[in-house]
Protein backbone atom coordinates (compact mmCIF):
# COMPACT_ATOMS: atom_id res chain seq x y z
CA UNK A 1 -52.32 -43.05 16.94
CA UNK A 2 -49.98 -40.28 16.04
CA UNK A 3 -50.60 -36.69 17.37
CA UNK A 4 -52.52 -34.56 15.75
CA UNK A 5 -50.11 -32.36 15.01
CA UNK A 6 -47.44 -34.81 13.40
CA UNK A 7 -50.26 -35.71 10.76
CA UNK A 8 -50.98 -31.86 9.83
CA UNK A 9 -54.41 -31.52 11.22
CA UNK A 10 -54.73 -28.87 14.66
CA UNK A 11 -56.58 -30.09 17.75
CA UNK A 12 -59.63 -28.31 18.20
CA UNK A 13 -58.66 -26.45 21.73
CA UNK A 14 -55.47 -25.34 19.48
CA UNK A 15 -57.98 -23.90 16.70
CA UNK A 16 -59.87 -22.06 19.14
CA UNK A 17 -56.75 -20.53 20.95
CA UNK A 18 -55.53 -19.29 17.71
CA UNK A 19 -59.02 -17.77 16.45
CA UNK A 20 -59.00 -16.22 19.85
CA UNK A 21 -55.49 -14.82 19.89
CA UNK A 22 -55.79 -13.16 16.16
CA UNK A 23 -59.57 -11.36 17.62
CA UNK A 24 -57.40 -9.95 20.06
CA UNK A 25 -54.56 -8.93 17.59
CA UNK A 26 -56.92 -7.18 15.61
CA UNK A 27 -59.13 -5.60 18.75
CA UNK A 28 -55.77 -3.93 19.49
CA UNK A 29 -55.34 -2.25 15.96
CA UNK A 30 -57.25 0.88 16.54
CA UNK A 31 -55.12 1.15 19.46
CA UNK A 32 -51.98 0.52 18.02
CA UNK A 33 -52.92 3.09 15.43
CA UNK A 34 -53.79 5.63 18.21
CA UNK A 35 -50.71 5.67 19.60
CA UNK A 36 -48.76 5.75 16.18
CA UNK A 37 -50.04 8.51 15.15
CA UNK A 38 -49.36 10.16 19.11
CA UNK A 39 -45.83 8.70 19.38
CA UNK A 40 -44.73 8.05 15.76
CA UNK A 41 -42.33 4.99 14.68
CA UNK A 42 -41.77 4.87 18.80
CA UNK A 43 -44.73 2.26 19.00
CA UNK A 44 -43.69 0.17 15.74
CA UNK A 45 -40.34 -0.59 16.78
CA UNK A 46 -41.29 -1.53 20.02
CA UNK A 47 -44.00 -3.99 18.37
CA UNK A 48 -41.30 -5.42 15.99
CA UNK A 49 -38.77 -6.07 18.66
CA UNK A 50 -41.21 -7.46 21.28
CA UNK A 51 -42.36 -9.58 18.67
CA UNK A 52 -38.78 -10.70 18.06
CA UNK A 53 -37.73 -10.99 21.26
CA UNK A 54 -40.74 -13.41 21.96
CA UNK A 55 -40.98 -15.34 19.15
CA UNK A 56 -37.02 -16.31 19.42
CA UNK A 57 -37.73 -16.96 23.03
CA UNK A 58 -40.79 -18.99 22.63
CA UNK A 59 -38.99 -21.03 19.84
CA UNK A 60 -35.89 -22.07 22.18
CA UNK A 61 -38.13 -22.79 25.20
CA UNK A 62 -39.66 -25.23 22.88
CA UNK A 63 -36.85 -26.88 21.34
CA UNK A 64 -35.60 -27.38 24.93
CA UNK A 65 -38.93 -28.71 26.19
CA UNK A 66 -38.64 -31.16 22.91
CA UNK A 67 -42.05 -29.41 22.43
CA UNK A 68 -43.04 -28.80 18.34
CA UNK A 69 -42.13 -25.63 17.27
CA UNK A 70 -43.88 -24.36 14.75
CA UNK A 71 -46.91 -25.37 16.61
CA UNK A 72 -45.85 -23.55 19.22
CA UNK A 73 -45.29 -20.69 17.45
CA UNK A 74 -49.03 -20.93 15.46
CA UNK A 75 -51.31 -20.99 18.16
CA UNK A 76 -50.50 -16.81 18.19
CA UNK A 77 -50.36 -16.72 22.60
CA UNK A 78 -46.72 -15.70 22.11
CA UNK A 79 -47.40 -12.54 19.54
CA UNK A 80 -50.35 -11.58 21.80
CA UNK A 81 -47.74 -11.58 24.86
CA UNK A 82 -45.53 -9.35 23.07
CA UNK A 83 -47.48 -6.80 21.54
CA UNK A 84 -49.39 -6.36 24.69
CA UNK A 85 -45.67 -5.74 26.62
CA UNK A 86 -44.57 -3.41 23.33
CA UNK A 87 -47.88 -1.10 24.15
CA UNK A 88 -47.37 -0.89 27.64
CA UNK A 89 -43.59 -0.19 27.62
CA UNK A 90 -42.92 3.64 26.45
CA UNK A 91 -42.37 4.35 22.71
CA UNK A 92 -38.67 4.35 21.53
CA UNK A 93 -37.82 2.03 24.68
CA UNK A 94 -33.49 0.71 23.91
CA UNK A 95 -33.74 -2.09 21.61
CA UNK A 96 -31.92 -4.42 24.68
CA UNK A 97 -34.56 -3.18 27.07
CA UNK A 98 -37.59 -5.20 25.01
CA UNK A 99 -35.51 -7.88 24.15
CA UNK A 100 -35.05 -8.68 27.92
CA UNK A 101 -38.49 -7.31 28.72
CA UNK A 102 -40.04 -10.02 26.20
CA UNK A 103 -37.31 -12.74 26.73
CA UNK A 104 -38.59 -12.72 30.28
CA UNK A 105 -41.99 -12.81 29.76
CA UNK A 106 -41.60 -16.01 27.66
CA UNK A 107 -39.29 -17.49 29.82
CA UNK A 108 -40.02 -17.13 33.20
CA UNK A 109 -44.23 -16.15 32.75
CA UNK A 110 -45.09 -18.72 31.09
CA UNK A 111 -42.12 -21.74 30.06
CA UNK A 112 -41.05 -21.80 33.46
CA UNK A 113 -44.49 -23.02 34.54
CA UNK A 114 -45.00 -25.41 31.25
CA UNK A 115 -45.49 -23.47 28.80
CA UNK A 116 -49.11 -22.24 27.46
CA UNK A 117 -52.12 -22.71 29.77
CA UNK A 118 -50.55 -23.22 32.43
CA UNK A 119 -48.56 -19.65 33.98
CA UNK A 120 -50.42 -18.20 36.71
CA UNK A 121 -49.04 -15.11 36.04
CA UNK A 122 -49.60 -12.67 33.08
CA UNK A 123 -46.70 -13.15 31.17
CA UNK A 124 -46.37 -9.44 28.96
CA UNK A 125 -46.78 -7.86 32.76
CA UNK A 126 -44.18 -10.30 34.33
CA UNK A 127 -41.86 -9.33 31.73
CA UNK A 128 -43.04 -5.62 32.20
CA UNK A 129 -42.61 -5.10 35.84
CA UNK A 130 -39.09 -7.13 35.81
CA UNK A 131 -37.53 -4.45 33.53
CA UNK A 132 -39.55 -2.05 35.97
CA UNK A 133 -37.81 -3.26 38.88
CA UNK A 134 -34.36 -3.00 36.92
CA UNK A 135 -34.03 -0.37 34.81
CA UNK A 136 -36.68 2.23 36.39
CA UNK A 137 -35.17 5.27 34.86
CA UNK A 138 -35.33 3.77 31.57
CA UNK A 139 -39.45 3.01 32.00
CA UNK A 140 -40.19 6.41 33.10
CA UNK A 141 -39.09 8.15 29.90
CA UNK A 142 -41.88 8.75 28.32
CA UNK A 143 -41.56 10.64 24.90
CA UNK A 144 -44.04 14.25 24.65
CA UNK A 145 -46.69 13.53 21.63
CA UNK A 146 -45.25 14.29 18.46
CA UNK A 147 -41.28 14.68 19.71
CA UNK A 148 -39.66 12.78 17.58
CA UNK A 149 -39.41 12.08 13.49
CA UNK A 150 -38.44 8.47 12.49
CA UNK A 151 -34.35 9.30 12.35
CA UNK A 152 -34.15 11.04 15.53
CA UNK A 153 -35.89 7.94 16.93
CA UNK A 154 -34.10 4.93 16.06
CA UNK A 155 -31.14 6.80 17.52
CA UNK A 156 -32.39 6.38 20.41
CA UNK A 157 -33.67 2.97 20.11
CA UNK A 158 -30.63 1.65 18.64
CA UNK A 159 -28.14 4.04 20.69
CA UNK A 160 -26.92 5.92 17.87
CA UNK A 161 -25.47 9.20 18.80
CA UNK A 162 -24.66 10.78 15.35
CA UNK A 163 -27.54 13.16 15.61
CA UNK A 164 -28.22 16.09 18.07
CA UNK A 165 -30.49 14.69 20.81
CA UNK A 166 -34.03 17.27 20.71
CA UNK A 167 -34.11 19.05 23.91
CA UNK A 168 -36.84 17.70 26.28
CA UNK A 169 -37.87 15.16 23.74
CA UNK A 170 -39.70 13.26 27.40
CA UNK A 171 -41.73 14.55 29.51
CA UNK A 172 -43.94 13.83 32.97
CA UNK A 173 -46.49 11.63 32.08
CA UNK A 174 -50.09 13.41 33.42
CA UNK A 175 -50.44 10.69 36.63
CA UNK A 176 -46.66 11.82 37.15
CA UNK A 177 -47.21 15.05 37.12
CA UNK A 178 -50.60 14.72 39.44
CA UNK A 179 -49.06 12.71 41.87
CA UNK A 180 -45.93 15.02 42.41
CA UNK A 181 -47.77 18.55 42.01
CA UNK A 182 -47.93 20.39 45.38
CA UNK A 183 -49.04 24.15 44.59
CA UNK A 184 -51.31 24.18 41.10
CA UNK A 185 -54.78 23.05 41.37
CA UNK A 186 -55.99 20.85 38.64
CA UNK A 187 -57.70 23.39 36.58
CA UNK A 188 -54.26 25.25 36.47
CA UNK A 189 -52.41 22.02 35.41
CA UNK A 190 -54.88 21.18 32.68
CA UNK A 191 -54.74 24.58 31.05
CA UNK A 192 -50.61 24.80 31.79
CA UNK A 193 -49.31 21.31 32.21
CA UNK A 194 -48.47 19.84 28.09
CA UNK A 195 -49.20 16.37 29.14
CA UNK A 196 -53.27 17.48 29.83
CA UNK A 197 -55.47 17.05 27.49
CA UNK A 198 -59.39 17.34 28.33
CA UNK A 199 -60.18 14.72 31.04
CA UNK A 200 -56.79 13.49 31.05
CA UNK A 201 -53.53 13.03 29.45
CA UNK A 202 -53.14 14.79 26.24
CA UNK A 203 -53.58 12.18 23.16
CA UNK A 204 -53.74 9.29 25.64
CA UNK A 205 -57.67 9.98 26.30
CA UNK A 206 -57.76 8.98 22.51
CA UNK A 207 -55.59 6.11 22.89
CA UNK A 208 -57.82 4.87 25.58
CA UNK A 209 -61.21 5.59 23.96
CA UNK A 210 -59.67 3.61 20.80
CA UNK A 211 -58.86 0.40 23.37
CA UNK A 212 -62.31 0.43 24.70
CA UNK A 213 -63.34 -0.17 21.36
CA UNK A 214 -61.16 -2.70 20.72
CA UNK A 215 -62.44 -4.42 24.06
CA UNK A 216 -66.26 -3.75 23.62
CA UNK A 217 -65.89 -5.88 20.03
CA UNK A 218 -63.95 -8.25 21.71
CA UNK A 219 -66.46 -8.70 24.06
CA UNK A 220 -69.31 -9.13 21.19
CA UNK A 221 -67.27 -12.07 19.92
CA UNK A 222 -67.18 -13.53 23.71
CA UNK A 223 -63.75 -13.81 23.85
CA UNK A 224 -64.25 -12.92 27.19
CA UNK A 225 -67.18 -12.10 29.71
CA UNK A 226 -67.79 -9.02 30.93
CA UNK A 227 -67.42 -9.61 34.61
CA UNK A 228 -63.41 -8.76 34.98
CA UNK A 229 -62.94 -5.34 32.88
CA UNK A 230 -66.41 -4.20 34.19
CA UNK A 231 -65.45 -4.76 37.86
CA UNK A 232 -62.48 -3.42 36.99
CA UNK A 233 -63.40 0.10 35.72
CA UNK A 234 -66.34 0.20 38.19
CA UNK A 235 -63.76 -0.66 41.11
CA UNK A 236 -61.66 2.83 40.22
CA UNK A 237 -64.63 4.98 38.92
CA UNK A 238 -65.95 4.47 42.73
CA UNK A 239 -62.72 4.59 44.30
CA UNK A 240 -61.88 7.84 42.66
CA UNK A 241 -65.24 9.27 42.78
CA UNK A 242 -65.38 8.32 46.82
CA UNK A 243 -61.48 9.86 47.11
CA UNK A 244 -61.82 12.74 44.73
CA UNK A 245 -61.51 15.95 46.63
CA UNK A 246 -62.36 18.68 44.24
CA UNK A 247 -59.60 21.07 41.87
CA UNK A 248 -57.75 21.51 44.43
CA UNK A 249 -53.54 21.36 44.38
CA UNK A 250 -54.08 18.07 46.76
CA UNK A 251 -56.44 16.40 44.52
CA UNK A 252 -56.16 12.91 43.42
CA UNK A 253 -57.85 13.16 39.99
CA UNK A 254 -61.84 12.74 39.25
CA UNK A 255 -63.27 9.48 38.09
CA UNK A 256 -62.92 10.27 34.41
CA UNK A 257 -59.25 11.41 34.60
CA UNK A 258 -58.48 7.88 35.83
CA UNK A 259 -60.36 6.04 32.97
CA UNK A 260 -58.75 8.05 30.49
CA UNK A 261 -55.27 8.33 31.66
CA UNK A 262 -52.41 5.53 31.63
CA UNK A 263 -53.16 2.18 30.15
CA UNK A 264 -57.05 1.89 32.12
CA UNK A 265 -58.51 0.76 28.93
CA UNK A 266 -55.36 -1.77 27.41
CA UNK A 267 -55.75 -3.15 31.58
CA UNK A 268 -59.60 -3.46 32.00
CA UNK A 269 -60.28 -5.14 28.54
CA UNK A 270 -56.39 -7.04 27.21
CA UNK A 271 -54.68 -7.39 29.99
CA UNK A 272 -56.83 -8.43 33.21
CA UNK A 273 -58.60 -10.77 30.97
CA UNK A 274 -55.81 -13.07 30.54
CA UNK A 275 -57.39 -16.26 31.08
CA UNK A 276 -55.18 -18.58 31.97
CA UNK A 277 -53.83 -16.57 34.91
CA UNK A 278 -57.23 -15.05 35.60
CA UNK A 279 -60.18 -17.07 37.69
CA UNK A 280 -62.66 -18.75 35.56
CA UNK A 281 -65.87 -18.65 37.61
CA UNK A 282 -68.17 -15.36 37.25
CA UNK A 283 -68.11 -14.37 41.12
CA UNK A 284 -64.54 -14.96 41.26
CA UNK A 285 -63.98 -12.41 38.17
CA UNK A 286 -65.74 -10.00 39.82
CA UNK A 287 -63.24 -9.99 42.77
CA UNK A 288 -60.87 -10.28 40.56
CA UNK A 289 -61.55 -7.05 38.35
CA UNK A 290 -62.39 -5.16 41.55
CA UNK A 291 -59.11 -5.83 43.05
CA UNK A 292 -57.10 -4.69 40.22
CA UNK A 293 -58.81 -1.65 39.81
CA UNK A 294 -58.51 -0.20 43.72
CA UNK A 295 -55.33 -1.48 43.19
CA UNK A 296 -54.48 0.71 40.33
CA UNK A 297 -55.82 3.73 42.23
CA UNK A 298 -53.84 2.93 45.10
CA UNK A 299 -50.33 2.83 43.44
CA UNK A 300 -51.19 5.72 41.26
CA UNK A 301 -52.41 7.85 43.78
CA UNK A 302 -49.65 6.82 46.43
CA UNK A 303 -46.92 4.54 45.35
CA UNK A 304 -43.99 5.42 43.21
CA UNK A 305 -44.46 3.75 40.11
CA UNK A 306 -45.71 5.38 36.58
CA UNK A 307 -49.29 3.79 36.36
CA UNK A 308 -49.99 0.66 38.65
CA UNK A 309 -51.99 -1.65 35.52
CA UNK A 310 -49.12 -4.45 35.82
CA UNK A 311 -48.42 -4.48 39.09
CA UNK A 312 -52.14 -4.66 39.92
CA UNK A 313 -52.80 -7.27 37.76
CA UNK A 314 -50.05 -9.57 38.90
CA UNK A 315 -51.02 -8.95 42.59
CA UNK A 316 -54.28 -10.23 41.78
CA UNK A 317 -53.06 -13.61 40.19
CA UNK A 318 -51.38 -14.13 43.80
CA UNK A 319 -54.89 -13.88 44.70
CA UNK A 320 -56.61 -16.32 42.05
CA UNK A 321 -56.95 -19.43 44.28
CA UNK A 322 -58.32 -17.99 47.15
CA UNK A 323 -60.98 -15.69 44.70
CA UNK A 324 -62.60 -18.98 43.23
CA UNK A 325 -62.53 -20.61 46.82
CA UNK A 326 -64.86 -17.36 48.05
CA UNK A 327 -66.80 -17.79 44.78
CA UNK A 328 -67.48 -21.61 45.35
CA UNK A 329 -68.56 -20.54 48.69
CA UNK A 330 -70.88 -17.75 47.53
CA UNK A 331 -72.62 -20.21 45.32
CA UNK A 332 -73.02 -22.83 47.86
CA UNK A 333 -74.57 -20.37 50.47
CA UNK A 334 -77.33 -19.34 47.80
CA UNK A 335 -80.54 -20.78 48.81
């Protein structure tokens, strides 16, 4: 009997991928919006040349794997991949930057190990933190909220120079400027610093309130359980709340400046859910989410990266096997 596929009809696992993949696609559009209206035309282009850069890439690693392509290319795991990469990487990002950035994260996350279903890595992050690792000045240029009109942008996604470049167009993102402030105490940088909003980076609390969203509804459609993004932002709330040591200029943040700064929100509910590179069992989920949030504290608080959500998260996948071993166990001690 011919494949499914070569007679026109999808396999139901196929079906259910692809309903899953465009819930999450559409989760993320209050998001997306969010952080269009905070960044401008910064966060489109980076959507349309993540998506781009993936698509291409997915479509060669098929036609080299003699895999079908538009098949492939249907079941939406690819787009997914890149638009989460395009919303963590920072608006007006160099046009070569994504296209490596997603070229990576199809190739080696997830064609490397056979393709989809079967990376233990999460691919958008893999590609994230290689670019990281490479081009860190690049990553750390975040644009201040409102800098830039549509023009003035694509010059600098495209490298045009024909244009004067706006003076301080970037700026310290708020865990930047937390981690590296010696002498203000944190009621002084929220009323002085521009990149502090409320409870914790100007704009971005919105941005993050708009993702929970997004995740709650995904989680009233089950696309996933609860377990991971709930251990998750438990894990930091406690970890901050246990390590928080007042206003003072040595302060590490309090609980709610954590949830609402960086990408907490994209982290807890699209990206640590991944669930091919994530356990499966509940117990092991729970470990799972934990881990990546005291792990996000950790490098934010000491390490010299801008936010700690990708590296966290791929950390944990090293971690996967041994997680559902300690859940199996768990479950056979119960009485």
């Amino acid at each position: 009997m011919p494949p499914l596929e070569a007679i026109g009809v999808a396999d139901p696992a196929t079906e259910r991928l692809r309903k899953a993949m465009g819930l999450v696609l559409l989760a993320t559009a209050p998001g997306i919006l969010a952080m269009l209206w905070l960044f401008g035309w910064g966060t489109l282009t980076n959507l349309l040349l993540a998506a781009v850069g993936a698509l291409m890439t997915e479509a060669v690693c098929l036609r080299l794997r003699q895999r079908p392509v538009l098949a492939g290319l249907n079941d939406g795991s690819a787009l997914v991949s890149a638009t989460l990469l395009a919303l963590a990487l920072p608006p007006y990002t160099s046009w070569w930057l994504i296209l490596i950035a997603a070229g990576a994260a199809m190739g080696f996350g997830k064609h490397l190990y056979g393709g989809v279903g079967k990376n233990p890595f999460n691919p958008a992050m893999l590609g994230y933190v290689l670019v990281l690792l490479s081009f860190p000045v690049q990553m750390t240029q975040w644009p201040a909220p409102h800098a830039l009109d549509l023009m003035t942008g694509l010059q600098r996604v495209f490298g045009f120079h024909a244009g004067a470049q706006p003076d301080a167009w970037a700026q310290a993102t708020v865990l930047d400027a937390l981690r590296i402030n010696k002498s203000l105490t944190i009621d002084e940088l929220f009323k002085a610093h521009p990149a502090f909003g409320h409870y914790g980076g100007r704009g971005i609390e919105w941005v993050n309130l708009t993702f929970l969203l997004g995740g709650l509804f995904l989680l009233q459609q089950r696309v996933f359980s609860w377990h991971t993004p709930a251990a998750m932002l438990g894990s930091l709330f406690v970890i901050s709340l246990v390590c928080w040591n007042g206003s003072g200029s040595d302060s590490n943040g309090s609980p709610f400046f954590h949830l609402l700064s960086g990408a907490t929100m994209l982290g807890a509910f699209f990206i640590a859910t991944e669930p091919v590179s994530g356990p499966k069992s509940p117990r092991a989920r729970l470990m799972f989410g934990a881990g990546v949030g005291l792990l996000v504290y950790l490098i934010r608080t000491w390490g010299n990266y801008p936010d700690g959500v990708a590296l966290a998260v791929l950390l944990m996948n090293l971690t996967v096997p041994a997680l559902e071993r300690l859940g199996a166990a768990a479950q056979e001690d119960r009485p």
